[in-house]
C-alpha atoms as a PDB file:
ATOM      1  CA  UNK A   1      -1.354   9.680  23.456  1.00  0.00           C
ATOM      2  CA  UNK A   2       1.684   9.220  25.488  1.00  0.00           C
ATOM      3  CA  UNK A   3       4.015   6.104  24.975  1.00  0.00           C
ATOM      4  CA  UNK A   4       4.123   4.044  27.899  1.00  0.00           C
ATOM      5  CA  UNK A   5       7.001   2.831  27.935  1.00  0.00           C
ATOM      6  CA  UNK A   6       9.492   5.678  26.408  1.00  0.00           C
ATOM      7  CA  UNK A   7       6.904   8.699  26.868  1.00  0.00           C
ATOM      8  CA  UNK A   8       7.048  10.053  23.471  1.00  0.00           C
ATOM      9  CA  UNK A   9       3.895  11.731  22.642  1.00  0.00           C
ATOM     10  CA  UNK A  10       2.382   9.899  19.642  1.00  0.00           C
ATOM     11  CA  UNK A  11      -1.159  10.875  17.279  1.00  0.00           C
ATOM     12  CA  UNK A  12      -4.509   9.632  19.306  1.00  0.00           C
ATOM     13  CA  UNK A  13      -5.140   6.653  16.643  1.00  0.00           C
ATOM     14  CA  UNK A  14      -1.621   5.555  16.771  1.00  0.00           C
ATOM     15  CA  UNK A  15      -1.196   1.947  16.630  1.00  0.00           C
ATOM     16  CA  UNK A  16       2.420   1.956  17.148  1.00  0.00           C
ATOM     17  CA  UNK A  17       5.369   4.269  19.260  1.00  0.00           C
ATOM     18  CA  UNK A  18       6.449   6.374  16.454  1.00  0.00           C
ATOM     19  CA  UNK A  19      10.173   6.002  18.531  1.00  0.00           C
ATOM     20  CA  UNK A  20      10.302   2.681  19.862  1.00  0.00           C
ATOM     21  CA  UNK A  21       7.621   0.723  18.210  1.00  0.00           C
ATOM     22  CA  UNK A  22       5.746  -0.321  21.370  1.00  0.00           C
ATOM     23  CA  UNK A  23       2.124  -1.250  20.683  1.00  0.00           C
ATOM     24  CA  UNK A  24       0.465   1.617  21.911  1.00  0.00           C
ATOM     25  CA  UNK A  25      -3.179  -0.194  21.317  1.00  0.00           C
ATOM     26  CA  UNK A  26      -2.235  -3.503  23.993  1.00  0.00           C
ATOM     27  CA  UNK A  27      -0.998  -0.276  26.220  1.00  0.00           C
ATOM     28  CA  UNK A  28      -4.216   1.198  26.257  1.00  0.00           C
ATOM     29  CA  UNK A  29      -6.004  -1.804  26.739  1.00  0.00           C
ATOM     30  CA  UNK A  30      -4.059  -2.570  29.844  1.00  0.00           C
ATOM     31  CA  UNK A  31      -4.587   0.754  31.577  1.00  0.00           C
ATOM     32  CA  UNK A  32      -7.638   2.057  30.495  1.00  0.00           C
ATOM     33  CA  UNK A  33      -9.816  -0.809  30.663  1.00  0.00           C
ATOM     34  CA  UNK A  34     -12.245  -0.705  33.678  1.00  0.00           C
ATOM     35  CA  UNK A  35     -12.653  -5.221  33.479  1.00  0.00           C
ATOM     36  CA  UNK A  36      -8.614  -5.290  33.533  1.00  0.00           C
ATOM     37  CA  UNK A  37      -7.454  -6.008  36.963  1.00  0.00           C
ATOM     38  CA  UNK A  38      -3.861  -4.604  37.940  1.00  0.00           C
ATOM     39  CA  UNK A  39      -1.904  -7.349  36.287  1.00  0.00           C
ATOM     40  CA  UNK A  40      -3.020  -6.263  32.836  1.00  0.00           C
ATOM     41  CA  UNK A  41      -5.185  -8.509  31.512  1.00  0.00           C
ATOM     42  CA  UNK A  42      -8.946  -9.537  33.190  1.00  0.00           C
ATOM     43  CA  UNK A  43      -8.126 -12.311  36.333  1.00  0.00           C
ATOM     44  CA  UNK A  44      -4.790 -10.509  36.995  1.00  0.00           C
ATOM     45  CA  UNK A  45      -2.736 -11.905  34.448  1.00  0.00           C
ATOM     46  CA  UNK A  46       0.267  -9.832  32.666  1.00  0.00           C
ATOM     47  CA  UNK A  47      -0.696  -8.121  29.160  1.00  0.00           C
ATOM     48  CA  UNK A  48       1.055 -10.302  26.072  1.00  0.00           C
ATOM     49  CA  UNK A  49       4.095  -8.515  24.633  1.00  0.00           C
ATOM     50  CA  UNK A  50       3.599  -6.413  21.124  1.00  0.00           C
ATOM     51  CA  UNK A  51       5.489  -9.057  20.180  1.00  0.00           C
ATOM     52  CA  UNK A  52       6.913 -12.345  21.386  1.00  0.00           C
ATOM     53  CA  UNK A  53       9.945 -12.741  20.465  1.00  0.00           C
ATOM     54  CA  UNK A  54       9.674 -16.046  19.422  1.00  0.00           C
ATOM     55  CA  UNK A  55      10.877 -16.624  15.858  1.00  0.00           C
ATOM     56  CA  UNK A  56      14.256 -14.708  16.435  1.00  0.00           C
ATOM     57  CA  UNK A  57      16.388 -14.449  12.780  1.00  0.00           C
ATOM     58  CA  UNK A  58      18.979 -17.176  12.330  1.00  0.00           C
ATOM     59  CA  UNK A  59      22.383 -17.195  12.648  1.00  0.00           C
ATOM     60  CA  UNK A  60      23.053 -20.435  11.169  1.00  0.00           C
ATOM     61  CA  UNK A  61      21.772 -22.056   8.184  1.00  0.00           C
ATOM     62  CA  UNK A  62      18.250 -22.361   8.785  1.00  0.00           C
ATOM     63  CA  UNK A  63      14.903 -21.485   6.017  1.00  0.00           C
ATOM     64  CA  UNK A  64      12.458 -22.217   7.870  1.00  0.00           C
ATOM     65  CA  UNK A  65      13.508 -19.842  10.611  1.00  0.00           C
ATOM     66  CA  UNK A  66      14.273 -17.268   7.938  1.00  0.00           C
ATOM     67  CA  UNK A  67      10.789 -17.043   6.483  1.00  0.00           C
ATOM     68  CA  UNK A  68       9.274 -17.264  10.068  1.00  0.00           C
ATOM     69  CA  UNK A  69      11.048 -14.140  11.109  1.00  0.00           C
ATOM     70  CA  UNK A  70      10.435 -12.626   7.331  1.00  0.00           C
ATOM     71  CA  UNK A  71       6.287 -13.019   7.677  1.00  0.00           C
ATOM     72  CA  UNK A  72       6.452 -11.566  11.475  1.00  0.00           C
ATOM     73  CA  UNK A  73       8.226  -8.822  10.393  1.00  0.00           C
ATOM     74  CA  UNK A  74       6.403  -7.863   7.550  1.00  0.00           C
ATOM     75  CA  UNK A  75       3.505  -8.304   9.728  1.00  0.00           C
ATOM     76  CA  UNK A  76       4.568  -6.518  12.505  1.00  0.00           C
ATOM     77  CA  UNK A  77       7.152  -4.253  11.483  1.00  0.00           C
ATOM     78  CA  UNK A  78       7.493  -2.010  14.170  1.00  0.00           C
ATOM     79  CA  UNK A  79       6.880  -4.791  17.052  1.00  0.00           C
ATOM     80  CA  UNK A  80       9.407  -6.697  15.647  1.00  0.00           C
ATOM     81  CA  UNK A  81      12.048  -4.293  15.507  1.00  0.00           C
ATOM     82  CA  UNK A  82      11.729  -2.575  18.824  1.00  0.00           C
ATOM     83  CA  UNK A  83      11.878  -6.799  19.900  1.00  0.00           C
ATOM     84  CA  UNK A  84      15.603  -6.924  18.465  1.00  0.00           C
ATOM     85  CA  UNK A  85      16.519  -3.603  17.911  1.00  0.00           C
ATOM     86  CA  UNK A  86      19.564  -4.515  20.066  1.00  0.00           C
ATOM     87  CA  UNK A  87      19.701  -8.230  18.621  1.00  0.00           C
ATOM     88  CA  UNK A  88      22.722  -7.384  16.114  1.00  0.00           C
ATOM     89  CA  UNK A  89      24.828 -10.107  15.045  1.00  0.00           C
ATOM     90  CA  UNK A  90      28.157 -10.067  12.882  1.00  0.00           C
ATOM     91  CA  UNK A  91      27.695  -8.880   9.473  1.00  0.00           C
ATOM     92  CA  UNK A  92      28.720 -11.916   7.539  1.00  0.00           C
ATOM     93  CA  UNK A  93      26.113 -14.178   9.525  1.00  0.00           C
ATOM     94  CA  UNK A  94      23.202 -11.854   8.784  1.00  0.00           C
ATOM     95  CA  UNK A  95      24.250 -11.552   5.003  1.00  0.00           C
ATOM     96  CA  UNK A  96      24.203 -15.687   4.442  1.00  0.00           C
ATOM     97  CA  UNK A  97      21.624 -16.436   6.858  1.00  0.00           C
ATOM     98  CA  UNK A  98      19.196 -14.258   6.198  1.00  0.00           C
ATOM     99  CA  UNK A  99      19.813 -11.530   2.924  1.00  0.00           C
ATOM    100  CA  UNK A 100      21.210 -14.716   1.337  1.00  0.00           C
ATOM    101  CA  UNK A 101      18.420 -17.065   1.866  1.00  0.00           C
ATOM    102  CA  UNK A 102      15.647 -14.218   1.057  1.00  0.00           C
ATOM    103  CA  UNK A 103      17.217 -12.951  -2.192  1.00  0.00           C
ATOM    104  CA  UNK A 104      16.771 -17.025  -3.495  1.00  0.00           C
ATOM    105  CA  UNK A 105      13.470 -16.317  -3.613  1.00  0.00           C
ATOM    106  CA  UNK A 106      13.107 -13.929  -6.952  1.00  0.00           C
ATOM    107  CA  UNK A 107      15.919 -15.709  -7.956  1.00  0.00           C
ATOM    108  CA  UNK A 108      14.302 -19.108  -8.230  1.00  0.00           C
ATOM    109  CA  UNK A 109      11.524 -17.066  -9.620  1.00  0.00           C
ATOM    110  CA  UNK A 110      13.080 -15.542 -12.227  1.00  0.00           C
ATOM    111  CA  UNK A 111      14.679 -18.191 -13.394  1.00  0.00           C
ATOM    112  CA  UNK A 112      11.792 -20.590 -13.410  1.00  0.00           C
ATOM    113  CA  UNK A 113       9.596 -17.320 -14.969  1.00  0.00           C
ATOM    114  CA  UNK A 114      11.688 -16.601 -17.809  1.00  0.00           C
ATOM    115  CA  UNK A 115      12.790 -20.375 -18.533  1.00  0.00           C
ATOM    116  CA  UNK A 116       9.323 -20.887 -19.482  1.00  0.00           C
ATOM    117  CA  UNK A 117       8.226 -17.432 -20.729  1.00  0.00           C
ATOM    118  CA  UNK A 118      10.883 -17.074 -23.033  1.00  0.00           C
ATOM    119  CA  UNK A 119      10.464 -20.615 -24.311  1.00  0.00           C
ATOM    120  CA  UNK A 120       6.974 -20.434 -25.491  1.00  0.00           C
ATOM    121  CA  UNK A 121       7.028 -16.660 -26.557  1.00  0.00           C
ATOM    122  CA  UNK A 122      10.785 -16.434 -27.450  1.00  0.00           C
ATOM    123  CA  UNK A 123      13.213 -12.917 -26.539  1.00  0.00           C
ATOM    124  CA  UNK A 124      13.376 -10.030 -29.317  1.00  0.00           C
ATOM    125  CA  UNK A 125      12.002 -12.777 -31.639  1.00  0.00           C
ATOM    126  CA  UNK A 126      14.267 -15.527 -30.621  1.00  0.00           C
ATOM    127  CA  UNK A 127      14.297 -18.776 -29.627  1.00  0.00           C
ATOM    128  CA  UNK A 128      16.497 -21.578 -28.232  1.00  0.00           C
ATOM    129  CA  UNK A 129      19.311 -21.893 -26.146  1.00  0.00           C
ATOM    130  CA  UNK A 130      20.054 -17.934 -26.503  1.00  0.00           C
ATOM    131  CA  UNK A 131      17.143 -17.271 -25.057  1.00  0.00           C
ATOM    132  CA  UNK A 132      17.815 -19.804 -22.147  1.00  0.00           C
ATOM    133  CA  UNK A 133      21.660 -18.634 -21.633  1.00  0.00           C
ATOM    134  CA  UNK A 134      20.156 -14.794 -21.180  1.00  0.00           C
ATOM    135  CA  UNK A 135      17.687 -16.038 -18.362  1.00  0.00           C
ATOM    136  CA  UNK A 136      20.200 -17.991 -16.855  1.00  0.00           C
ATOM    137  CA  UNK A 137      22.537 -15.205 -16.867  1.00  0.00           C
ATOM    138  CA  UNK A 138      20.069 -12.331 -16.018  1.00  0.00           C
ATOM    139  CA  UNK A 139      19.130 -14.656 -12.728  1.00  0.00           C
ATOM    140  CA  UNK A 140      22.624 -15.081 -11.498  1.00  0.00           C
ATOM    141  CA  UNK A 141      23.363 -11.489 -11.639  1.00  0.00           C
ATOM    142  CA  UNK A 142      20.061 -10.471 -10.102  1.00  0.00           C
ATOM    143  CA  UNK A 143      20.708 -12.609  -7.396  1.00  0.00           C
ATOM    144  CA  UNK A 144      24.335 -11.512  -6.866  1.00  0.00           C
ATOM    145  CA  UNK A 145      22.880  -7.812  -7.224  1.00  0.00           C
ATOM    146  CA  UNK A 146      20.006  -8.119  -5.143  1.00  0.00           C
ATOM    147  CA  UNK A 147      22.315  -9.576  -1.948  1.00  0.00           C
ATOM    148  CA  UNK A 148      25.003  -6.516  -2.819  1.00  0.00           C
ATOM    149  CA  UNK A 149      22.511  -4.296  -2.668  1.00  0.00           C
ATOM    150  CA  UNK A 150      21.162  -4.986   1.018  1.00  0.00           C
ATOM    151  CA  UNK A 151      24.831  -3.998   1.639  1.00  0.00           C
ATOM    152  CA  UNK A 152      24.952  -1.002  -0.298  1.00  0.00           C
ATOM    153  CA  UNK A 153      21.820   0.639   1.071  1.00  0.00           C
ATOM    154  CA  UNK A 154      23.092  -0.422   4.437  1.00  0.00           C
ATOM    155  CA  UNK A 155      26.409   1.551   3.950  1.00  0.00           C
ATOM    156  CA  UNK A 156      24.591   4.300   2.663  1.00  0.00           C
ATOM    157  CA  UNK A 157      22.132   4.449   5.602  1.00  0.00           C
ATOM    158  CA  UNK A 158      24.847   4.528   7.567  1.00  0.00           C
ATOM    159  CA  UNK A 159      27.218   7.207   6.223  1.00  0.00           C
ATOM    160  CA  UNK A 160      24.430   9.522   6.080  1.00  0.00           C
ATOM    161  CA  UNK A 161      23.314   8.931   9.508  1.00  0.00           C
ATOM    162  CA  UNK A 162      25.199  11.623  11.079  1.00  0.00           C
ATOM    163  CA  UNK A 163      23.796  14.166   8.567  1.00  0.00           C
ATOM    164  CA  UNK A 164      20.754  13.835  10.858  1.00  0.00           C
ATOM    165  CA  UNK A 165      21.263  13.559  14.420  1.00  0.00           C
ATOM    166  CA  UNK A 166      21.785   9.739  13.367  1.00  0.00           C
ATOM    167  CA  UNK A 167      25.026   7.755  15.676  1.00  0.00           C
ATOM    168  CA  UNK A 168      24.702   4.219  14.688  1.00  0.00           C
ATOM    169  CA  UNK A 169      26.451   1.036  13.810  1.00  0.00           C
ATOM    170  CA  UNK A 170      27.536  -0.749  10.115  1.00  0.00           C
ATOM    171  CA  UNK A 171      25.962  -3.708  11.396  1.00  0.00           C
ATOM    172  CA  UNK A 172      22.356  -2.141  12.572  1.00  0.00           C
ATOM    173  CA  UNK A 173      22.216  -0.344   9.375  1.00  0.00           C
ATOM    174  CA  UNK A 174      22.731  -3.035   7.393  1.00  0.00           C
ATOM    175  CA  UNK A 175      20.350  -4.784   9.740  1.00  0.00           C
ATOM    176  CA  UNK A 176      17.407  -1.954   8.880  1.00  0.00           C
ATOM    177  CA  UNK A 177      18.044  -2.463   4.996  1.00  0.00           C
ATOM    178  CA  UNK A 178      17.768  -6.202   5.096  1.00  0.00           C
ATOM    179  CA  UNK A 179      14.392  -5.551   6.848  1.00  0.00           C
ATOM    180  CA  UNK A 180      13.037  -3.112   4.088  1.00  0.00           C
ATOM    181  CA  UNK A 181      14.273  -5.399   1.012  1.00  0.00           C
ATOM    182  CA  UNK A 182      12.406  -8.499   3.075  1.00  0.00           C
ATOM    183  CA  UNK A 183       8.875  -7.162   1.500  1.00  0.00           C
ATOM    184  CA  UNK A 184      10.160  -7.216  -1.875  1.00  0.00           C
ATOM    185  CA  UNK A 185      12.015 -10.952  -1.483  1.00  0.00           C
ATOM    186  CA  UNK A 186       8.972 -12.438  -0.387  1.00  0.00           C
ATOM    187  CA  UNK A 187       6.446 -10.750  -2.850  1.00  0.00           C
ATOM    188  CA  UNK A 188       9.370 -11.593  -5.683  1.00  0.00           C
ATOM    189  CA  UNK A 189       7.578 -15.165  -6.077  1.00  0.00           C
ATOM    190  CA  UNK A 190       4.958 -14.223  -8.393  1.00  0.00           C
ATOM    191  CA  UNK A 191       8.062 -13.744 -10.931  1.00  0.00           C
ATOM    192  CA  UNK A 192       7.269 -17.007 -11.989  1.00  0.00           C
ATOM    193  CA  UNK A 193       4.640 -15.818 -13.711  1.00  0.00           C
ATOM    194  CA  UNK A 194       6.132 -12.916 -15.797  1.00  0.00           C
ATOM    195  CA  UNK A 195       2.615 -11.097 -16.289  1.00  0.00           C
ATOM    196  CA  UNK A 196       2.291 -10.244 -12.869  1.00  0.00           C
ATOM    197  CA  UNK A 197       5.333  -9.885 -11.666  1.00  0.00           C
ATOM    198  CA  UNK A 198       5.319  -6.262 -11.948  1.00  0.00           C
ATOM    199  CA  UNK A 199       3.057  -6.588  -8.925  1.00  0.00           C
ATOM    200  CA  UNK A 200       6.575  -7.874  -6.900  1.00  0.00           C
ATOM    201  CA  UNK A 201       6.547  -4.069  -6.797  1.00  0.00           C
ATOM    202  CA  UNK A 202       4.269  -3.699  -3.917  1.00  0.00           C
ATOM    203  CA  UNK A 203       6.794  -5.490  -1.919  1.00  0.00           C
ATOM    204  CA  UNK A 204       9.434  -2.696  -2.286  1.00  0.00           C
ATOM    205  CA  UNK A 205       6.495   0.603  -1.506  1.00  0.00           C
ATOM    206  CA  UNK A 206       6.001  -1.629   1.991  1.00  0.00           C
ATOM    207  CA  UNK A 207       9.807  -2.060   2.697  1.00  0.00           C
ATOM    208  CA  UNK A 208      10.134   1.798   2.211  1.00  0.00           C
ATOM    209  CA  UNK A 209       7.653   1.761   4.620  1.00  0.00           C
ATOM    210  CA  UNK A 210       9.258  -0.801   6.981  1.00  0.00           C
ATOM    211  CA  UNK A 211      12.596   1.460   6.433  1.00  0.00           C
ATOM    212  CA  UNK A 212      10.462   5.086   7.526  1.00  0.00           C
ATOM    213  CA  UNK A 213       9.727   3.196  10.858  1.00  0.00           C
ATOM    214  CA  UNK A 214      12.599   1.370  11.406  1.00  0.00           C
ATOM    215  CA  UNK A 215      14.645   4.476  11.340  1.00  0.00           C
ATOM    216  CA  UNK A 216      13.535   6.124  14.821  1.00  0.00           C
ATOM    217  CA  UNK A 217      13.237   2.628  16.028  1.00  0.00           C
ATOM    218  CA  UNK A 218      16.609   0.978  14.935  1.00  0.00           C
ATOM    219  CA  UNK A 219      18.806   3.872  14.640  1.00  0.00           C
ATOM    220  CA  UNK A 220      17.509   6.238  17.762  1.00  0.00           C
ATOM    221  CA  UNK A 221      16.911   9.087  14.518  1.00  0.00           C
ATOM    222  CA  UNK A 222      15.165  12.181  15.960  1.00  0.00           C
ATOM    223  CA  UNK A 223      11.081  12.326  14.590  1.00  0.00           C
ATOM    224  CA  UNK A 224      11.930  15.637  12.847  1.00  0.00           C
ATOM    225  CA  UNK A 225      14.628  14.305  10.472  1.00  0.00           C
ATOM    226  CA  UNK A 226      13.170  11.010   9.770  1.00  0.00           C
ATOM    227  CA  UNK A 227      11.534  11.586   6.731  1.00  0.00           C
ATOM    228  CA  UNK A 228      14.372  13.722   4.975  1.00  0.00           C
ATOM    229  CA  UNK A 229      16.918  11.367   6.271  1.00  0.00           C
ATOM    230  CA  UNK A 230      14.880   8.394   4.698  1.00  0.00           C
ATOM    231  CA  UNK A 231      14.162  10.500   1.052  1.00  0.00           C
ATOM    232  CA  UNK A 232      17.576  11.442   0.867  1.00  0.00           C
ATOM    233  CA  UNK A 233      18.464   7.322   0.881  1.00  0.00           C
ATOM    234  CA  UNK A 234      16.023   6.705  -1.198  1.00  0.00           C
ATOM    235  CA  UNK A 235      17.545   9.355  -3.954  1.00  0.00           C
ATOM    236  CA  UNK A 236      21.096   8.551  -3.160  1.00  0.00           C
ATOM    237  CA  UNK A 237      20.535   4.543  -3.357  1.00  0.00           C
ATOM    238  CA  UNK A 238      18.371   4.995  -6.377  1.00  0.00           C
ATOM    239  CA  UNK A 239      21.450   6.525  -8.167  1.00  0.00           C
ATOM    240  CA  UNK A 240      23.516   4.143  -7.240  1.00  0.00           C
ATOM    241  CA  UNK A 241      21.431   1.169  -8.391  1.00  0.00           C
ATOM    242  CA  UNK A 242      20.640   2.922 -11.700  1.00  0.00           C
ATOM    243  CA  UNK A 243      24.143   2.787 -12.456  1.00  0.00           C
ATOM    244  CA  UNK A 244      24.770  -0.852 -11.263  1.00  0.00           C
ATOM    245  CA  UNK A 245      21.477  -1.876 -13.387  1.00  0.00           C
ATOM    246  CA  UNK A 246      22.701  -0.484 -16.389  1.00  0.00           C
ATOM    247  CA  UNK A 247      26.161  -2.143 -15.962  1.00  0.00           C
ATOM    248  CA  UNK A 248      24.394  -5.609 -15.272  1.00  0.00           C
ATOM    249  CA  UNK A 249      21.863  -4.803 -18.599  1.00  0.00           C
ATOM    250  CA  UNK A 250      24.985  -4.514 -20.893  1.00  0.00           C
ATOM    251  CA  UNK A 251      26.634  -8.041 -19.140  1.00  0.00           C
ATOM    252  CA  UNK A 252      23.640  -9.568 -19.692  1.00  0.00           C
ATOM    253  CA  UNK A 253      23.302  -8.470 -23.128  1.00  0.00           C
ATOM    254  CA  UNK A 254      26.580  -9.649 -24.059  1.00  0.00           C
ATOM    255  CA  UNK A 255      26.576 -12.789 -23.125  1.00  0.00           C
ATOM    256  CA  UNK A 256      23.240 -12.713 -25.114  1.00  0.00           C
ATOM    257  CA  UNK A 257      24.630 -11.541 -28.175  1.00  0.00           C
ATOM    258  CA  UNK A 258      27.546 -13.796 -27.529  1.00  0.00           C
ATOM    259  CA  UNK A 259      25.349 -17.192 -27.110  1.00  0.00           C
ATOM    260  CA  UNK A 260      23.309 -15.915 -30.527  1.00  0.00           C
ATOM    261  CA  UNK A 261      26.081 -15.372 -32.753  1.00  0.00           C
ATOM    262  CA  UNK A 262      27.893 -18.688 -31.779  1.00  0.00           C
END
């Protein structure tokens, strides 16, 4: 099956463009349905776009819009991205008024999770305001992690881009990673109740997948290098965050310690 709008030649039971994210399914409907008249859709009028286009992200301070643009996305990843895969906007704006908002959300959770978690069950055997001043703490630095680390995986998809046929911006890069952590943010809510929120992790295996298709899509990567050029993020970001983790573990454990003793 042949893209019709950038030609690439995609599988038979492709839903989407494998390069620019078109929806190859509305496509087919409009030109190989006998019933659909020459405008597209049956009594001549023009096929719907993949996608509309009309809950673009924020640039100022605005949730609602945020989480609008979050849910289309993760529902239509690829429809959404080929919409704005142009739309970039300055890298501070996108950080606050979108990564920013987002990351609240396991961050709220979190806190709210452990507040209560640890106060009926304790930490390590321990109760009281210990307990409460690690929660507290390990929030705030997930949070302030959590936003870094849209950044970092942005730089990184970016300085490896030209390692495979990849010429693209800071700012789109950035762009791509904020779209693969949005998954995660939004599945982050069921922190608040700490014996599922291991399930949060489903979140991040769908915003690797959002990051395998937004890489042909936002960044113009050639199909043959898309998958090594994603695994080798993957391995190099991984790395990175193990060491930032284990750097944020030992604050956190401090200030534990510190709280107990006093």
């Amino acid at each position: 099956m042949f893209c019709p709008s950038c030609g690439t030649s995609n599988a038979d039971d492709a839903v989407y463009c494998q390069k620019c994210g078109a929806d190859l399914k509305v496509s087919t409907a409009s030109t190989g349905s006998p019933s659909t008249s020459a405008g597209g859709m049956p009594g001549g009028s023009s096929t719907p776009p993949a996608y509309s286009g009309k809950n673009p992200m924020p640039t100022s301070f605005n949730i609602g819009g945020v989480f609008r643009y979050a849910i289309d996305l993760v529902r239509s990843p690829a429809a959404v991205m080929n919409a704005y895969v142009n739309a970039d906007q300055p890298f501070n704006s996108l950080m606050i008024y979108y990564v920013a908002i987002l990351a609240a959300i396991p961050f709220v959770a979190t806190l709210i999770g452990d507040l209560w978690y640890y106060g009926v069950f304790g930490y390590l055997g321990i109760v009281g305001g210990a307990v409460y001043g690690y929660a507290i703490t390990a929030a705030i630095l997930s949070y302030i992690l959590e936003v870094i680390g849209v950044a970092i995986v942005g730089f990184v998809i970016w300085k490896l881009g030209p390692n495979f046929g990849t010429t693209t911006t800071r700012i789109r890069a950035t762009r791509l990673a904020a779209y693969s952590f949005t998954p995660f943010f939004l599945a982050s809510i069921l922190y608040i109740i700490p014996f599922i929120g291991f399930l949060a992790i489903l979140g991040l295996f769908y915003g690797l997948y959002i990051l395998y298709l937004g890489v042909p899509i936002m960044l113009g990567t050639p199909k043959d290098k898309t998958l090594t050029y994603v695994i080798v993020v993957i391995i190099a970001v991984f790395i990175i965050f193990a060491i930032i983790d284990s750097i944020a573990f030992g604050v956190a454990a401090l200030a534990f310690f510190h709280v107990f003793s006093v």
